[in-house]
Protein backbone atom coordinates (compact mmCIF):
# COMPACT_ATOMS: atom_id res chain seq x y z
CA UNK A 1 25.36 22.09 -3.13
CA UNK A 2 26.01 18.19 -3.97
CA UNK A 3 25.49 15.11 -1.84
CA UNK A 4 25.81 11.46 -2.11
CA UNK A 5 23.13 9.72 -0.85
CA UNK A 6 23.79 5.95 0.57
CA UNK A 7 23.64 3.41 -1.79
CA UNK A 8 20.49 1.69 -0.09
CA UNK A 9 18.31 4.13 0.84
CA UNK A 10 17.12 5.49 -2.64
CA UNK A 11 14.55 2.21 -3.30
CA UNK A 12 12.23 1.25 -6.24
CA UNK A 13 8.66 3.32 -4.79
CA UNK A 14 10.15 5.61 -1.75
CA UNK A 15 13.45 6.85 -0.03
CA UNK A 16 14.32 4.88 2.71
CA UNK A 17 16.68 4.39 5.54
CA UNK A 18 18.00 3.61 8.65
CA UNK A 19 18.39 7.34 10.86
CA UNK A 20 21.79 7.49 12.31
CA UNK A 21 23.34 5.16 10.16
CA UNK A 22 21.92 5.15 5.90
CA UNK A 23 20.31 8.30 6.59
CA UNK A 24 20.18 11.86 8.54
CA UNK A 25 18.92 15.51 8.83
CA UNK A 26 21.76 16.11 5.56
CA UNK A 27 19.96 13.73 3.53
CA UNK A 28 16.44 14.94 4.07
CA UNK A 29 17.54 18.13 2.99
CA UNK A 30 18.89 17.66 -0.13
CA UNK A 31 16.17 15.58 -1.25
CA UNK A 32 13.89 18.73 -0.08
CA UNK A 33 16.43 21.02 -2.64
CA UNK A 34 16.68 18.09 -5.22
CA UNK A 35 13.05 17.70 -5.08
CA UNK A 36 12.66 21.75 -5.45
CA UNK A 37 15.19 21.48 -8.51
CA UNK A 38 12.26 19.04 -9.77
CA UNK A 39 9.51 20.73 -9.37
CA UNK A 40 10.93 24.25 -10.20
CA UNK A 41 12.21 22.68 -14.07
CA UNK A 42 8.99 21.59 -14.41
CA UNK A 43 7.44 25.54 -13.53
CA UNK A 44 5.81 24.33 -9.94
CA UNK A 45 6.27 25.86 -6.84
CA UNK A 46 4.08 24.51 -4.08
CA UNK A 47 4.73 21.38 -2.32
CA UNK A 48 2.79 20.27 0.58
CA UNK A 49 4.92 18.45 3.68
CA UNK A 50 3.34 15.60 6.12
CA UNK A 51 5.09 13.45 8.78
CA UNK A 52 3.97 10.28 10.76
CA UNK A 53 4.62 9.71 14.68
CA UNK A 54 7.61 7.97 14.34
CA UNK A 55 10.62 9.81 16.75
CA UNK A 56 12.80 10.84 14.24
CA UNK A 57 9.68 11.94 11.81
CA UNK A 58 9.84 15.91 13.48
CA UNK A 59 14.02 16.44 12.73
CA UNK A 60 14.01 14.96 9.03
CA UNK A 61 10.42 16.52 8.01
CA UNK A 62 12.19 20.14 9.39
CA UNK A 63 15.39 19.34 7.15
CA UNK A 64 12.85 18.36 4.53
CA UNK A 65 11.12 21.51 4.41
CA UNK A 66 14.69 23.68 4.87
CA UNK A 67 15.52 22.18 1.77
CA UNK A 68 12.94 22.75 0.16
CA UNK A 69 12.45 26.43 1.17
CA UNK A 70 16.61 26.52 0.22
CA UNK A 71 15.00 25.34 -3.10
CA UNK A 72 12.57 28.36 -3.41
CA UNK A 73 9.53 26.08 -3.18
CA UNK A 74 6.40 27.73 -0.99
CA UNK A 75 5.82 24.55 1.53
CA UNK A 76 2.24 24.05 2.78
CA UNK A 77 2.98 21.89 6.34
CA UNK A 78 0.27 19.98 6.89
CA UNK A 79 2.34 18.64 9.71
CA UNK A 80 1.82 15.06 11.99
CA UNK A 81 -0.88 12.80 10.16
CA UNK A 82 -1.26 9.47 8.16
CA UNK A 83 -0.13 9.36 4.90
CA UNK A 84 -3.54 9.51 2.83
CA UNK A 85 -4.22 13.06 4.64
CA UNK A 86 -1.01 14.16 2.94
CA UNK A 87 -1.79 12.46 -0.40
CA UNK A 88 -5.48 14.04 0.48
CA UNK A 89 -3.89 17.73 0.78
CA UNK A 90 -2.34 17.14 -2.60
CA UNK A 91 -5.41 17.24 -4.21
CA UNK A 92 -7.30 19.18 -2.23
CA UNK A 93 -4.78 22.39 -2.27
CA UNK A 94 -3.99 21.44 -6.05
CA UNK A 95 0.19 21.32 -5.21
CA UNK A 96 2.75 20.59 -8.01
CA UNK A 97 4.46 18.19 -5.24
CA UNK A 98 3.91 16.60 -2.00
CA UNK A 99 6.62 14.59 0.41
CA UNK A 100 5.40 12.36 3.48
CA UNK A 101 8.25 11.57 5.56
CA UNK A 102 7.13 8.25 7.31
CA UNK A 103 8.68 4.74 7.69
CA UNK A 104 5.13 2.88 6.98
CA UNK A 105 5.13 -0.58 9.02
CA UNK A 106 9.28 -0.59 9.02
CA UNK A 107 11.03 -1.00 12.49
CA UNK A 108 11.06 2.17 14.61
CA UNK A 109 14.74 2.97 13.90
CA UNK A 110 13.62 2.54 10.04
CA UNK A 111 12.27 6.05 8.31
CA UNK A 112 11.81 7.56 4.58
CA UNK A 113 10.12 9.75 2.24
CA UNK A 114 7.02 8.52 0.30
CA UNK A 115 6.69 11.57 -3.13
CA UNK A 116 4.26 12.70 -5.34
CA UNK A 117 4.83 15.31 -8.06
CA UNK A 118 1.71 16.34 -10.70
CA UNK A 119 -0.33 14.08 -8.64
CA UNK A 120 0.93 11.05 -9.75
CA UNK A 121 3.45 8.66 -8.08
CA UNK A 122 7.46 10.09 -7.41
CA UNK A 123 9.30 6.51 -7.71
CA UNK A 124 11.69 4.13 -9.71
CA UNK A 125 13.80 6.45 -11.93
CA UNK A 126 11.79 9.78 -10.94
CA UNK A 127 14.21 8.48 -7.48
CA UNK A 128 17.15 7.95 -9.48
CA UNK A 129 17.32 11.07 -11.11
CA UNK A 130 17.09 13.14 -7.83
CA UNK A 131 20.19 11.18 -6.77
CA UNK A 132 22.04 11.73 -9.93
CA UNK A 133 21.17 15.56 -9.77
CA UNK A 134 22.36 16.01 -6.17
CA UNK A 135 25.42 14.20 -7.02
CA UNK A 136 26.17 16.71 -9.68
CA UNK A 137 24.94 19.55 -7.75
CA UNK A 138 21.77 22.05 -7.01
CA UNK A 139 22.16 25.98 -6.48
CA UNK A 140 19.74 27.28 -3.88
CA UNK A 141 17.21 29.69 -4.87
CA UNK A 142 16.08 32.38 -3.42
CA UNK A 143 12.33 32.98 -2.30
CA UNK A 144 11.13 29.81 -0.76
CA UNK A 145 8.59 30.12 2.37
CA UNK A 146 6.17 28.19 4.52
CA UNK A 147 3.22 27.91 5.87
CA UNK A 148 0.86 25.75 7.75
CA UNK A 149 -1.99 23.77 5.90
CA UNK A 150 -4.52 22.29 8.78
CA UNK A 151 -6.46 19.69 6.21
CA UNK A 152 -7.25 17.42 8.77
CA UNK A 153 -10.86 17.95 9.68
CA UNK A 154 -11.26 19.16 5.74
CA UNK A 155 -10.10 15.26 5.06
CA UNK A 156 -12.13 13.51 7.57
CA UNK A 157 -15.51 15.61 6.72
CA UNK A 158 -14.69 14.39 3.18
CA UNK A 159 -14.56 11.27 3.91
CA UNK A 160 -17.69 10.92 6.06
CA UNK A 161 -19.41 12.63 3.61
CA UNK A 162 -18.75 9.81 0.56
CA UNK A 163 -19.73 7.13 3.62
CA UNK A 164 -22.95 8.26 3.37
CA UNK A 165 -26.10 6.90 5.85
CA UNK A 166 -24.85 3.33 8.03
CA UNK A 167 -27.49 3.84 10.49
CA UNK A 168 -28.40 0.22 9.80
CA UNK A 169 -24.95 -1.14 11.61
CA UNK A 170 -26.35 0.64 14.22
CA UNK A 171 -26.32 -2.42 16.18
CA UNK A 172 -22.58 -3.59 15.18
CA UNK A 173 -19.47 -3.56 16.75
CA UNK A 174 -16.36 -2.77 15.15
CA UNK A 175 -13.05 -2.63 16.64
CA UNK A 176 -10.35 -0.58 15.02
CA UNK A 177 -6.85 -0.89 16.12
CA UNK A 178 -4.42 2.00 15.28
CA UNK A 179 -1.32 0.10 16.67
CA UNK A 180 0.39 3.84 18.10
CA UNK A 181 0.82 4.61 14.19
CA UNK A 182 -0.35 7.98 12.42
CA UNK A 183 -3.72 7.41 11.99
CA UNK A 184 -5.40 7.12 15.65
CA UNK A 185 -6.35 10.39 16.18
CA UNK A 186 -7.88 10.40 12.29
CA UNK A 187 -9.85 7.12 13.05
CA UNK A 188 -11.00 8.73 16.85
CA UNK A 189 -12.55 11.54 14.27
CA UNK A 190 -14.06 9.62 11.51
CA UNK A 191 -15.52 6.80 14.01
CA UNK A 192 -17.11 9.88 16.34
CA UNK A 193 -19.96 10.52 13.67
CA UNK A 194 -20.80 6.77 12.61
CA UNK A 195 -23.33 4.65 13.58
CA UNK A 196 -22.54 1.60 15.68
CA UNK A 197 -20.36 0.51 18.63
CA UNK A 198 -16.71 1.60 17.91
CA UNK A 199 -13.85 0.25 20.18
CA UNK A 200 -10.79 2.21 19.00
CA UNK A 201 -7.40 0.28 19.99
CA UNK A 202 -3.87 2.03 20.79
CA UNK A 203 -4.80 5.63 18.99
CA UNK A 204 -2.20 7.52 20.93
CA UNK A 205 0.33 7.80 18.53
CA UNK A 206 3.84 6.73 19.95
CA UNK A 207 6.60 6.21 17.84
CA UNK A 208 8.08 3.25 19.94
CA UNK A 209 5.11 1.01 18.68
CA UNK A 210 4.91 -0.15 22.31
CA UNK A 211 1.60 -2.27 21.97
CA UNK A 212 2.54 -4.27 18.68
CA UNK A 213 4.15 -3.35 15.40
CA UNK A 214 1.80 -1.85 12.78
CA UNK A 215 1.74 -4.48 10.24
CA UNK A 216 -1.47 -5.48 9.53
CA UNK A 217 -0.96 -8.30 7.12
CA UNK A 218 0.98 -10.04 9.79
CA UNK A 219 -0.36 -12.76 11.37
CA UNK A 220 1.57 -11.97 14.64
CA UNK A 221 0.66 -8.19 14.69
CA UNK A 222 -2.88 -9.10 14.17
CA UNK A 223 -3.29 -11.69 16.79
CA UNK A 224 -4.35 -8.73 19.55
CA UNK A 225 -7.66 -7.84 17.25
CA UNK A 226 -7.76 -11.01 16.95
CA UNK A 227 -8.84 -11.73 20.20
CA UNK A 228 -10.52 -8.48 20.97
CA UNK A 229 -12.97 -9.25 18.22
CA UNK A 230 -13.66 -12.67 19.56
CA UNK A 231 -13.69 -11.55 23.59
CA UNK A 232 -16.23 -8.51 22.82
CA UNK A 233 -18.30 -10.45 20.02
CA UNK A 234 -17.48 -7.83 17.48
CA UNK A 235 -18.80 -8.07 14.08
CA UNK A 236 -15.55 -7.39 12.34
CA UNK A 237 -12.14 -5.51 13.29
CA UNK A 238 -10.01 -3.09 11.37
CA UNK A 239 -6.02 -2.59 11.41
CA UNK A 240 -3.76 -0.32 10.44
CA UNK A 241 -0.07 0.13 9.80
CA UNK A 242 1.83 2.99 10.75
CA UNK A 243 1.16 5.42 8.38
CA UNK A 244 -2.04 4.42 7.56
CA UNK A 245 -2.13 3.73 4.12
CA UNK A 246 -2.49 -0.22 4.23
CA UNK A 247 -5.81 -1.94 5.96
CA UNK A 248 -5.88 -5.03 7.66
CA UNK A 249 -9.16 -6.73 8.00
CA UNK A 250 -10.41 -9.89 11.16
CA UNK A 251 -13.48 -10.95 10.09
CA UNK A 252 -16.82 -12.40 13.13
CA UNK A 253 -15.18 -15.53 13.15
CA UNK A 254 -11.65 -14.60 13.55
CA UNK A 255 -10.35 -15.03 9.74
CA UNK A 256 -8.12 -12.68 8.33
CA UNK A 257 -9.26 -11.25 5.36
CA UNK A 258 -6.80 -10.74 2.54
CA UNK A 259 -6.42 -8.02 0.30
CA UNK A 260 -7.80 -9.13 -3.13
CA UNK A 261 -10.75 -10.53 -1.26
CA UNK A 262 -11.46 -7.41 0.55
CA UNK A 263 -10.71 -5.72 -2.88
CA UNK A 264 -13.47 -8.38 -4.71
CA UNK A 265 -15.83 -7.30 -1.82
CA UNK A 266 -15.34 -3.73 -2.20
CA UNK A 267 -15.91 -3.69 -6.26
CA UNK A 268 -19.24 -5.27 -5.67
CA UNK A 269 -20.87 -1.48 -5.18
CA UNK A 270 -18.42 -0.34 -8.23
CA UNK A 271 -19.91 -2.81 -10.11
CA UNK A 272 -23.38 -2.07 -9.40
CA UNK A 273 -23.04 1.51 -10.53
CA UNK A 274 -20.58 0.79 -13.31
CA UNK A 275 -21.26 -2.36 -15.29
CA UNK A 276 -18.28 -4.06 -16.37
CA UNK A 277 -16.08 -1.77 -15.05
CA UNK A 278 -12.08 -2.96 -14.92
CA UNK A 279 -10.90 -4.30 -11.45
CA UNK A 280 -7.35 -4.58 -10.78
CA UNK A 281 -5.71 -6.90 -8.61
CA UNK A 282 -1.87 -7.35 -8.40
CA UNK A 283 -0.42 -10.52 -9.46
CA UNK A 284 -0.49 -11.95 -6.31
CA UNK A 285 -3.80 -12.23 -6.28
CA UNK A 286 -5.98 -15.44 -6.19
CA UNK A 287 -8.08 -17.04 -8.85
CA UNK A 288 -11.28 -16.63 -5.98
CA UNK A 289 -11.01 -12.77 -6.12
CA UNK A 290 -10.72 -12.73 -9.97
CA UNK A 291 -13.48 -15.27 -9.94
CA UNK A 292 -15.73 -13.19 -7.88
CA UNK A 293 -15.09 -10.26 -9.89
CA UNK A 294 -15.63 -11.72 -13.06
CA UNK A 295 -18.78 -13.51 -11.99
CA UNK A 296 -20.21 -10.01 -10.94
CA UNK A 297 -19.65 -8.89 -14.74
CA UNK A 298 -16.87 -7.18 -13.83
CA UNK A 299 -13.09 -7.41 -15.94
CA UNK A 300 -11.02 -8.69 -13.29
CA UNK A 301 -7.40 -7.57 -14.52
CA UNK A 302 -3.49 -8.20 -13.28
CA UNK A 303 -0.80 -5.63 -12.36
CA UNK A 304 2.45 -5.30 -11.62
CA UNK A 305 2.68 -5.14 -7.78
CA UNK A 306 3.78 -2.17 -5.61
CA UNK A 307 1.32 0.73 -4.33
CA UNK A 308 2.57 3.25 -6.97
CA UNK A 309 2.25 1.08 -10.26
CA UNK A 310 -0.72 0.53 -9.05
CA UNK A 311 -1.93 4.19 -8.90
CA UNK A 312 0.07 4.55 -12.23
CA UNK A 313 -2.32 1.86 -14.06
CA UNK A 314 -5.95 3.10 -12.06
CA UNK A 315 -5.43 6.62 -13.83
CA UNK A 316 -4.08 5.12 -17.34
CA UNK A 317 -7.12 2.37 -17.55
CA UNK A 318 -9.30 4.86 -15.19
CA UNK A 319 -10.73 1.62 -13.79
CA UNK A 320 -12.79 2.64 -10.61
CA UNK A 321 -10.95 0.24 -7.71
CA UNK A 322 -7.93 -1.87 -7.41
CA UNK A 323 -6.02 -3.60 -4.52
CA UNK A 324 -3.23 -5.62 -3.60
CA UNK A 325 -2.43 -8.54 -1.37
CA UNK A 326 -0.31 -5.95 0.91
CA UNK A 327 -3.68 -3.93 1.90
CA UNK A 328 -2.99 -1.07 -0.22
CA UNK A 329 -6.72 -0.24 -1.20
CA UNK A 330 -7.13 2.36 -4.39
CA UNK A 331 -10.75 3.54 -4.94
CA UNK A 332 -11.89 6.66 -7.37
CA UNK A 333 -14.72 5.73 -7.61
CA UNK A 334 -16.43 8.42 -5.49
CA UNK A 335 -12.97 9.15 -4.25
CA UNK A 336 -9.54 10.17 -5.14
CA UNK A 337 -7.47 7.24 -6.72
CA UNK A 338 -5.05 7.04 -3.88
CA UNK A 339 -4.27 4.53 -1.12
CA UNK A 340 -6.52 5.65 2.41
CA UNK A 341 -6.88 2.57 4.54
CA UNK A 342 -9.25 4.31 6.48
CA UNK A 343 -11.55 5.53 3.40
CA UNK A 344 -11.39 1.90 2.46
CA UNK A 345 -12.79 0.82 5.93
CA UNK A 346 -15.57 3.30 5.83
CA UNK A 347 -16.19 1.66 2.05
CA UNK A 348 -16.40 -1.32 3.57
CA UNK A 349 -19.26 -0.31 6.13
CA UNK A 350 -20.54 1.41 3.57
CA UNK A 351 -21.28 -1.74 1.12
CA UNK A 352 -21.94 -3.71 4.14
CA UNK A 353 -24.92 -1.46 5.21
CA UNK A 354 -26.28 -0.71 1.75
CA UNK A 355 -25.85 -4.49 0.75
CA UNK A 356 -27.08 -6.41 3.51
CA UNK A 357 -23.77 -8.37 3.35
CA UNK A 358 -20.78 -8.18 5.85
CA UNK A 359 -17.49 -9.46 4.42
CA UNK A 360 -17.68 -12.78 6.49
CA UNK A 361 -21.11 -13.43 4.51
CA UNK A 362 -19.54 -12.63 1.36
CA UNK A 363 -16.20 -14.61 2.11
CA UNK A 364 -17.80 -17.52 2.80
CA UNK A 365 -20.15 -17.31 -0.38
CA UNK A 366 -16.78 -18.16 -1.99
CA UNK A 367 -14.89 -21.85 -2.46
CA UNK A 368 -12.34 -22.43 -1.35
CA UNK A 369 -8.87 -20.77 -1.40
CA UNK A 370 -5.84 -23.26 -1.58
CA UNK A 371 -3.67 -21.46 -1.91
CA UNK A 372 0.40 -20.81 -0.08
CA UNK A 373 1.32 -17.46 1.60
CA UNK A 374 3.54 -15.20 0.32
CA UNK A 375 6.97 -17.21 -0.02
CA UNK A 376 9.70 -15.36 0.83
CA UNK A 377 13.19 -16.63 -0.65
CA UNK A 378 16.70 -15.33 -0.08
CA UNK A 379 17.97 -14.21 -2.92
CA UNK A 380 20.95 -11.65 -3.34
CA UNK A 381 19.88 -7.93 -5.15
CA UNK A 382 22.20 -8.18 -7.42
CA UNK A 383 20.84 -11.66 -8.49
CA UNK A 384 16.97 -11.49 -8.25
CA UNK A 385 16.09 -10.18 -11.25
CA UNK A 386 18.32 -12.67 -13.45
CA UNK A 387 17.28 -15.24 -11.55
CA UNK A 388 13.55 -14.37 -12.54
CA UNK A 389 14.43 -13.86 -16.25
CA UNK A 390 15.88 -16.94 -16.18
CA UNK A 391 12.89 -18.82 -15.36
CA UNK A 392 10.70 -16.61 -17.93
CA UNK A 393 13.26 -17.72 -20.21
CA UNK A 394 12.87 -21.44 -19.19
CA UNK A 395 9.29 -21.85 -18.99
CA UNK A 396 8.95 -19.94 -22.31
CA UNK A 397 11.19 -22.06 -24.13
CA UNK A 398 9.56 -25.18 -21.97
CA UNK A 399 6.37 -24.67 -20.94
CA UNK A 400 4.32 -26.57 -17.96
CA UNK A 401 1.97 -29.38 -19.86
CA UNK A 402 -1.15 -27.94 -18.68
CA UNK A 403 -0.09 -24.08 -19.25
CA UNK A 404 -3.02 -21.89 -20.33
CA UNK A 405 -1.48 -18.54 -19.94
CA UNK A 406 1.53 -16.51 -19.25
CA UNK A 407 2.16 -13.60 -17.47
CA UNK A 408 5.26 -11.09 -17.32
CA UNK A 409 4.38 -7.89 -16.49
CA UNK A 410 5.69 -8.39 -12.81
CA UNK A 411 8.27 -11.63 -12.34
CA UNK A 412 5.95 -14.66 -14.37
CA UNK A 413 2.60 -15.88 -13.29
CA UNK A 414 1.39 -19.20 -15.03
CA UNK A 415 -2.19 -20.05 -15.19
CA UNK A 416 -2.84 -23.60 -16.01
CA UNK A 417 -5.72 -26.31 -15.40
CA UNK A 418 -4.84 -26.78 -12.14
CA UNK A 419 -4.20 -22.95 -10.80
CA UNK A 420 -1.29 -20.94 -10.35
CA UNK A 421 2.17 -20.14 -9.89
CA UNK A 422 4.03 -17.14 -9.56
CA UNK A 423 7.86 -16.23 -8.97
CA UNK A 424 8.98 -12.17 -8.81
CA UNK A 425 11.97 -10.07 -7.67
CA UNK A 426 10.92 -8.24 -4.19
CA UNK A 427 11.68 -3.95 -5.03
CA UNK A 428 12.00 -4.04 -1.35
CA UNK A 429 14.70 -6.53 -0.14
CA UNK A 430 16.75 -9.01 -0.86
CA UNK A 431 14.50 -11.92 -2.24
CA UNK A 432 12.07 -13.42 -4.48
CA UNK A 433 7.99 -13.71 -3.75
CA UNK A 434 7.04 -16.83 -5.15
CA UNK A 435 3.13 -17.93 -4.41
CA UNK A 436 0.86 -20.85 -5.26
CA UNK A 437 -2.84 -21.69 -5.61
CA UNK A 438 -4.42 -24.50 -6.78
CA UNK A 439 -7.58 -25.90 -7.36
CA UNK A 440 -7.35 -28.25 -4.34
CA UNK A 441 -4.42 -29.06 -1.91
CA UNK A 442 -2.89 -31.54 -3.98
CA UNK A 443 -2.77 -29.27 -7.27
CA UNK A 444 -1.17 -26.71 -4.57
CA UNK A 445 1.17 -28.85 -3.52
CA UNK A 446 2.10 -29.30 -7.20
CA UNK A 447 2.52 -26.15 -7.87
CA UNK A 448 4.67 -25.28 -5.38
CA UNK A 449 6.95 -28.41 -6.12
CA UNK A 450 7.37 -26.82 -10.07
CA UNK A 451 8.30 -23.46 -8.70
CA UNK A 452 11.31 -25.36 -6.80
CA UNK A 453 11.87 -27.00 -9.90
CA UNK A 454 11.76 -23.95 -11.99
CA UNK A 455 13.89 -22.05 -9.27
CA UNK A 456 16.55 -24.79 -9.27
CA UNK A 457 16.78 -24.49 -13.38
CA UNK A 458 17.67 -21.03 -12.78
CA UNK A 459 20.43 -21.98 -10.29
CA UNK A 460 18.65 -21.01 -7.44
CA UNK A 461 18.35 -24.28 -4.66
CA UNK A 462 14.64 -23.35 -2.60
CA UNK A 463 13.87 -26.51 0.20
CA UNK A 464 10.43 -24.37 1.52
């Protein structure tokens, strides 16, 4: 059998698509028997199969698993559950591949395929090649089979079990809100056995997102915890986004808490039981969380962004945590290296009850972040990555007068006297992130005003 895939659906870390229009029940499939082709060259057999709540998650994840069966590939279904369960069953049942269909925090028409094969990360050209191979063609095999893998309650005992005691929050409330994605029934479980008040928000999973949409770095979708925390007088509040692999944090006094500070927060315990252990932040991060880190005696460290690079670099540096901007939390430290917003919110109670220090305390320990939001700037695909080596080109040939160090590993990042800049090519649209921090609003200000300048030497015109 061959297929062409559309052009836009096979992305830099996952498969993804529009159903009905970029991407159907025919597509799911041969990824299943391109995947098996994969896995079967490589002398694996097993893959394990997950699927969020989103309406169209139940017809692809059954062409999914058809083609992978077609593929001769023994499928384990763990069936409907967040993505870290799936990532979870992985390990736990030792497969030689795993495929959650989900579409994360996309719009409900919006759905994909997020891979793993040897345990590690299934993205860039691993993505490519399936294409190329299903263009050329895969014979089906005979022998394939499935059969049902309930992890679930394996998962959550897991997971209560590295929490340890938080008897002290005993007197805390907490309000979690699972926005109708994947992981409300997971959090009802895992909040059941802890100490404290726990106000669980929108756990019936609905694939409409009828309550808000599960993005929880945005502002907007946050705004409803937002105000729950503040009418109740909770002590902190937890989101999620639909698959439940990214955490989104509102603070006592109704802050939002980004990810390299919650990431800076969590490596405090790391860094208690491993001295000068490696932290890794992507390089959106802000000089406060590398700061914090460093000041700890920790070796606060920059990577490329994007959820699987950054698995990719915690198992080749086996540094114990990292964490991005986006929310995508990575602790093996006492766990398994992979993204689990809600094992990241129990490490977060965790450090909070053996510390004596909730994340507003600790936030507010810190100076002062100037620093922009993520700056999103049109930029065509097929131009966003000359653009960018443009400006590497530029500043390298002429750099800033205070420039201290350069970084390339992910767009540029330049670190001067007065803070930071950074300009890279989005893997997942059409634009560049640019981002600024400085030591003080003015030497923000600055900064921003050189990455226009640096922008418009590379032909690109940027007014934000």
């Amino acid at each position: 059998m061959r297929h062409d895939f559309h052009p836009t659906i096979l992305r830099s870390y996952d498969i993804r698509g529009i159903v009905g229009e970029t991407l159907g029940e025919p597509d799911a499939f041969a990824i299943g028997l391109g995947f098996a082709s994969l896995i079967r060259r490589d002398g694996g057999q097993r893959v394990a199969v997950g699927r969020d709540g989103r309406l169209s998650s139940p017809m692809l994840a059954e062409a999914l698993i058809k083609g992978l069966c077609a593929g001769g590939m023994t499928v384990l279904d763990a069936g409907l559950g967040p993505t870290p369960m799936l990532y979870f069953a992985d390990h736990h049942l030792n497969t030689d591949g795993a495929i959650q269909v989900t579409g994360s925090h996309n719009p409900p028409s919006h759905n994909g395929f997020k891979m793993v094969m040897g345990h590690k990360p299934f993205f860039g050209e691993d993505i490519q090649e399936l294409g190329r191979i299903m263009a050329a063609g895969v014979d089906e095999m005979p022998g394939g089979s499935t059969d049902s893998a309930d992890i679930h309650d394996t998962w959550i005992n897991y997971m209560q079990d590295q929490a340890g005691d938080l008897s002290m929050l005993a007197d805390k409330t907490v309000i979690w809100d699972c926005g109708n994605g994947a992981a409300g029934p997971s959090v009802l479980a895992l909040t059941d056995a802890l100490a404290g008040n726990h106000q669980v928000l929108f756990p019936e999973i609905d694939g409409t997102f009828p309550n808000h949409h599960p993005d929880p770095v945005d502002p907007e979708t946050l705004e409803f915890l937002r105000q729950r925390v503040a009418e109740s007088g909770a002590s902190l509040g937890i989101g999620f986004d639909g698959d439940g692999d990214r955490i989104g944090l509102i603070d006592c006094h109704g802050r939002q808490i980004p990810g390299d500070l919650l990431t800076a927060y969590l490596a405090r315990r790391v860094l208690r039981k491993e001295p000068g252990a490696e932290v890794i932040f992507d390089v959106k991060s802000s000089l406060a969380a590398l700061d914090a880190v460093a000041a700890m005696g920790g070796k606060p460290g920059l990577w490329k962004t994007g959820h699987s690079h950054m698995k990719i670099r915690l198992k080749e540096t086996a540094a114990p945590i990292a964490g991005e901007m986006s929310g995508h939390i990575f602790i093996s430290h006492g766990y398994l290296g992979f993204d689990d917003a809600l094992f990241a919110a129990l490490a977060v109670l965790r450090e909070w009850a053996e510390s004596g220090e909730s994340i507003d305390a600790f936030i507010d320990s810190l100076p002062p972040v100037y620093a922009t939001p993520e700056l999103r700037i049109a930029c065509p695909d097929e131009e966003k990555f000359q653009i960018v080596d443009r400006v590497i080109a530029d500043v390298r040939a002429n750099p800033d007068q205070d420039q201290q160090n350069l970084a390339d590993m992910d767009g540029i990042r330049v670190t001067g006297d007065e803070g930071w800049w950074l300009i890279r090519a989005s893997n997942t649209g059409a634009q560049l992130v640019a981002r600024a921090e400085g030591r003080n609003e003015a030497s923000r200000d600055m900064l921003k005003q050189r990455i226009r300048q640096r922008l418009a030497g590379a032909g690109l015109e940027w007014q934000g």
